[in-house]
Protein backbone atom coordinates (compact mmCIF):
# COMPACT_ATOMS: atom_id res chain seq x y z
CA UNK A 1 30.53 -20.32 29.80
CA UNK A 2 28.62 -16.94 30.01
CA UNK A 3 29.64 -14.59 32.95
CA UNK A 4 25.89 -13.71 34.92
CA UNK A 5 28.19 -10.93 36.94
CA UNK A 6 28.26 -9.02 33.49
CA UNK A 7 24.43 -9.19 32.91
CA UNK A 8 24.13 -7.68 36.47
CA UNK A 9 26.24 -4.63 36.17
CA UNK A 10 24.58 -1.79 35.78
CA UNK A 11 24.80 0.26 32.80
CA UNK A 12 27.47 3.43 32.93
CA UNK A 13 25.71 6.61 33.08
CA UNK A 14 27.49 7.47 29.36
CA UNK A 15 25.32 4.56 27.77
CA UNK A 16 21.94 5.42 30.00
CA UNK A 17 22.59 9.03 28.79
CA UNK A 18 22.78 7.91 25.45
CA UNK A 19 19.63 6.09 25.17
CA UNK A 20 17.94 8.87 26.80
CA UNK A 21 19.43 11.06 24.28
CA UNK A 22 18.08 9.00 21.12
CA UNK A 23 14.74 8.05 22.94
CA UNK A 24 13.79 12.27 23.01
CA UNK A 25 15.34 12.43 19.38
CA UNK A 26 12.68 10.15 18.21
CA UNK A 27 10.23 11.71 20.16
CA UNK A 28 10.79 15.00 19.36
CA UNK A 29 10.87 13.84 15.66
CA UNK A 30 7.80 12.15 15.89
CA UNK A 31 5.70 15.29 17.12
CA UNK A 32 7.52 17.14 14.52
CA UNK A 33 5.90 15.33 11.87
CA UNK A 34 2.31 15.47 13.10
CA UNK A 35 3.11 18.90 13.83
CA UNK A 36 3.62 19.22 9.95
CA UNK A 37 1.38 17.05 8.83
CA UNK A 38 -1.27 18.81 10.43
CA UNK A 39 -0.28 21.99 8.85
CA UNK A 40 0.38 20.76 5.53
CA UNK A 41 -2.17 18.69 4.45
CA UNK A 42 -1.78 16.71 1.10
CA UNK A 43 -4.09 17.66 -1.85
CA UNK A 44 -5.26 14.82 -4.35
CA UNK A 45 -4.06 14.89 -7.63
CA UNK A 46 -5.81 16.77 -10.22
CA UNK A 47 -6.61 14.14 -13.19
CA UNK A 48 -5.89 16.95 -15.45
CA UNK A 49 -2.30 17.29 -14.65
CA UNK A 50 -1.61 13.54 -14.58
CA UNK A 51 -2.74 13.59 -18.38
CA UNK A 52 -0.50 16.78 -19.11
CA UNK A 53 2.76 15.35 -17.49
CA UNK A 54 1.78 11.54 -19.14
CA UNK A 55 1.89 13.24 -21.82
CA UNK A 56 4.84 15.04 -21.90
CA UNK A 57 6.75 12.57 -20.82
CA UNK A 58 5.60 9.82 -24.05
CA UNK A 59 6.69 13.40 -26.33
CA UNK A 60 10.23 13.51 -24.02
CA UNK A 61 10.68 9.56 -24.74
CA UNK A 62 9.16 9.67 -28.06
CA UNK A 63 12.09 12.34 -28.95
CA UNK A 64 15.02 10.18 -27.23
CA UNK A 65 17.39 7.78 -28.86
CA UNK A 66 16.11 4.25 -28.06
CA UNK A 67 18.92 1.18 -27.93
CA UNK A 68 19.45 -1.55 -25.51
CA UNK A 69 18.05 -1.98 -22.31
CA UNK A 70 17.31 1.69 -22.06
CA UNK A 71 15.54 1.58 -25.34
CA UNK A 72 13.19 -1.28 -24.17
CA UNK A 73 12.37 0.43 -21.25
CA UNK A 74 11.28 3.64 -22.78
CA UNK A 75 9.66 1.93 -25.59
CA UNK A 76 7.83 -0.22 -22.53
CA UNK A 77 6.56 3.13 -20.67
CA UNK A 78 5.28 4.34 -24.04
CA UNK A 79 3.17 1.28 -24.61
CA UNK A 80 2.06 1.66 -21.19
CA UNK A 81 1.33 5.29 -21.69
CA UNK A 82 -1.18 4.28 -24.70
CA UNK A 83 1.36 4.89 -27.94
CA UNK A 84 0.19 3.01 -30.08
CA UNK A 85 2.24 -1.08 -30.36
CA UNK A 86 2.95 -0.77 -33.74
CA UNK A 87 4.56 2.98 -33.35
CA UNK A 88 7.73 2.85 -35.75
CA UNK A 89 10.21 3.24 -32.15
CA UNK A 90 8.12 0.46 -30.60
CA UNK A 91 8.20 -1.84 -33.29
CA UNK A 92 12.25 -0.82 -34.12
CA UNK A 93 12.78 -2.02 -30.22
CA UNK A 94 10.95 -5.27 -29.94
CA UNK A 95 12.66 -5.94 -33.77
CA UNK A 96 16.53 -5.24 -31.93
CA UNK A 97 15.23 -7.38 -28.99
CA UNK A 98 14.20 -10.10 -30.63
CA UNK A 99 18.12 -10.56 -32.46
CA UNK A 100 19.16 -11.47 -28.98
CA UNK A 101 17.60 -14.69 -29.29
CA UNK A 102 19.48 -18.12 -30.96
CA UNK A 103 18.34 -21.69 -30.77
CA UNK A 104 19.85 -22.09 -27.22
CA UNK A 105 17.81 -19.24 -25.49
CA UNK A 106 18.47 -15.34 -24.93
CA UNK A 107 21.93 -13.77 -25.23
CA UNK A 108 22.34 -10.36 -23.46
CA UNK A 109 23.65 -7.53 -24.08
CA UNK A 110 26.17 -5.61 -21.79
CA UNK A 111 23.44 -4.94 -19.26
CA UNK A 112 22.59 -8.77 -18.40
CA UNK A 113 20.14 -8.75 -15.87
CA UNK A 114 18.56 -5.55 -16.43
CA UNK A 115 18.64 -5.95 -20.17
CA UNK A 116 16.80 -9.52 -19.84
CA UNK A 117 14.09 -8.01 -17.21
CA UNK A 118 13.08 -4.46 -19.02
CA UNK A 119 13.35 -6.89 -22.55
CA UNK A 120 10.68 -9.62 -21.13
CA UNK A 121 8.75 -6.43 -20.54
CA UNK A 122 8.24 -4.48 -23.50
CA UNK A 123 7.77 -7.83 -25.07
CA UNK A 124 4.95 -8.82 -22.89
CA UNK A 125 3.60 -5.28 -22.97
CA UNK A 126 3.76 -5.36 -26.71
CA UNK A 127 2.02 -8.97 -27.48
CA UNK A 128 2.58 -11.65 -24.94
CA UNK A 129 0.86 -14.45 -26.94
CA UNK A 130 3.24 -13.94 -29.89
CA UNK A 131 6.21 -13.44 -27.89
CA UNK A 132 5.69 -16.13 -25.33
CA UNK A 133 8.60 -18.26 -27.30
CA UNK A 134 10.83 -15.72 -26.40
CA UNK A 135 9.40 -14.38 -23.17
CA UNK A 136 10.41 -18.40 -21.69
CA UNK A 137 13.65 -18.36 -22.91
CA UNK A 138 14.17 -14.78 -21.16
CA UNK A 139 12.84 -16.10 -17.61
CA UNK A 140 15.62 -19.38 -18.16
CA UNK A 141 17.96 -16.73 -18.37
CA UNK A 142 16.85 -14.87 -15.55
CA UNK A 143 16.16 -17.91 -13.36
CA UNK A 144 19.67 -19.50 -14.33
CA UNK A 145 21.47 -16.36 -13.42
CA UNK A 146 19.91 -16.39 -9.45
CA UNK A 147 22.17 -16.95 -6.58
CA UNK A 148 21.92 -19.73 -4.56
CA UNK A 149 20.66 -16.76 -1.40
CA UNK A 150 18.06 -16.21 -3.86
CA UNK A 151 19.28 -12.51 -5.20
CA UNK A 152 20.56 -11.45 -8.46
CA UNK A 153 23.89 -10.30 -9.16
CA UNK A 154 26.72 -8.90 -11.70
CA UNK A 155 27.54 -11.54 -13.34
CA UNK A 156 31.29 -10.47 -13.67
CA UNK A 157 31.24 -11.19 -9.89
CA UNK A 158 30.98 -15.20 -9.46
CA UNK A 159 32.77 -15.12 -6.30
CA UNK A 160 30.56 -12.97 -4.43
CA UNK A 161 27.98 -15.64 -3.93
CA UNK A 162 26.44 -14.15 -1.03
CA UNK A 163 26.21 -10.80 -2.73
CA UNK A 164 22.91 -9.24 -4.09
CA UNK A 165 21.56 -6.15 -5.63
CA UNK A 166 18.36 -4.81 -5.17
CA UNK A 167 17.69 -3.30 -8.42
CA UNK A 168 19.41 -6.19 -10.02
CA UNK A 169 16.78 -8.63 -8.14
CA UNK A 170 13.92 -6.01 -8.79
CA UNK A 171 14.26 -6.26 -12.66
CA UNK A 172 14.71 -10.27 -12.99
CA UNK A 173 12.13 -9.99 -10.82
CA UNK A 174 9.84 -7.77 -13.27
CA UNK A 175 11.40 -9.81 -16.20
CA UNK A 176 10.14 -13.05 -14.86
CA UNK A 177 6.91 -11.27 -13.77
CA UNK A 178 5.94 -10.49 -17.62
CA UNK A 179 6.66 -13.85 -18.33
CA UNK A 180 4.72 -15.43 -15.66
CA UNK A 181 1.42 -13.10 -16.87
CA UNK A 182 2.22 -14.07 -20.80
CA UNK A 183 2.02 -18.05 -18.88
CA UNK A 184 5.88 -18.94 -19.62
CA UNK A 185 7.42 -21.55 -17.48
């Protein structure tokens, strides 16, 4: 049964201070900002430099060891930077991603889920009509491997059930994403 008499107390003057406390807090942080934002106005970016720093970042990547999941997901931000598909890294990375693959689907490596999503992404990147095989075995994997909550996990942690990981969940997520635009069910 709930007690009404507790609903009709008033508040003690600590609490009320409190609130009055964090209500000026926020307000005194909200005039900060358009206090600065006023002052500081942001500039658009200059196309220019957005070329320069694309560009030395594909010479940074290109110049990198590429293996794994971290190797598929330079070798995806170079495609996506314009390097050519069948660039000698590129083609080196889809060729070690496509040994993870038997006649019963996609076998990770030691990254699982992240592995499977940045994978289904360079492969999609690189030629999703000739990968598509492969890009639907990936998104199994990634879709057999969500909790019942609808996250993803570490795998090494089947009794956490209710447990999820946000960047986890955001690369099945992009995984199954490639797959979906290459048409895999």
């Amino acid at each position: 049964m709930i007690r009404t008499e507790s609903f009709l107390r008033p508040l003690p003057v600590a609490i009320m201070l409190r609130r009055v406390r964090a209500g000026s807090i926020v307000v005194a942080t909200a005039c900060w900002l358009v206090l600065v934002s006023s002052v500081c106005p942001a500039y658009p970016a200059d196309k220019d430099q957005i070329a320069q720093a694309i560009e030395r970042g594909k010479q940074y990547l290109l110049g990198q060891p590429k293996s794994a999941a971290p190797g598929s997901l330079a070798c995806y931000a170079l495609v996506k930077a314009g390097v050519d598909k069948k660039h000698p890294d590129i083609q080196k990375a889809v060729s070690d991603v496509l040994t993870k693959f038997n006649s019963t689907g996609y076998i990770s490596g030691g990254h699982h889920t992240y592995e499977a999503g940045v994978d289904a992404m360079l492969l999609e990147a690189v030629d999703r009509e000739v990968y598509l095989p492969q890009l639907e075995m990936i998104a199994k994997y990634l879709v057999a491997r969500q909790r019942p909550h609808g996250a993803w996990y570490y795998p090494a942690e089947v009794n956490s059930q209710d447990f999820g990981d946000t960047s986890i969940t955001q690369d099945a997520i992009l995984g199954l994403w490639a797959a979906a635009r290459a048409v895999a069910e």
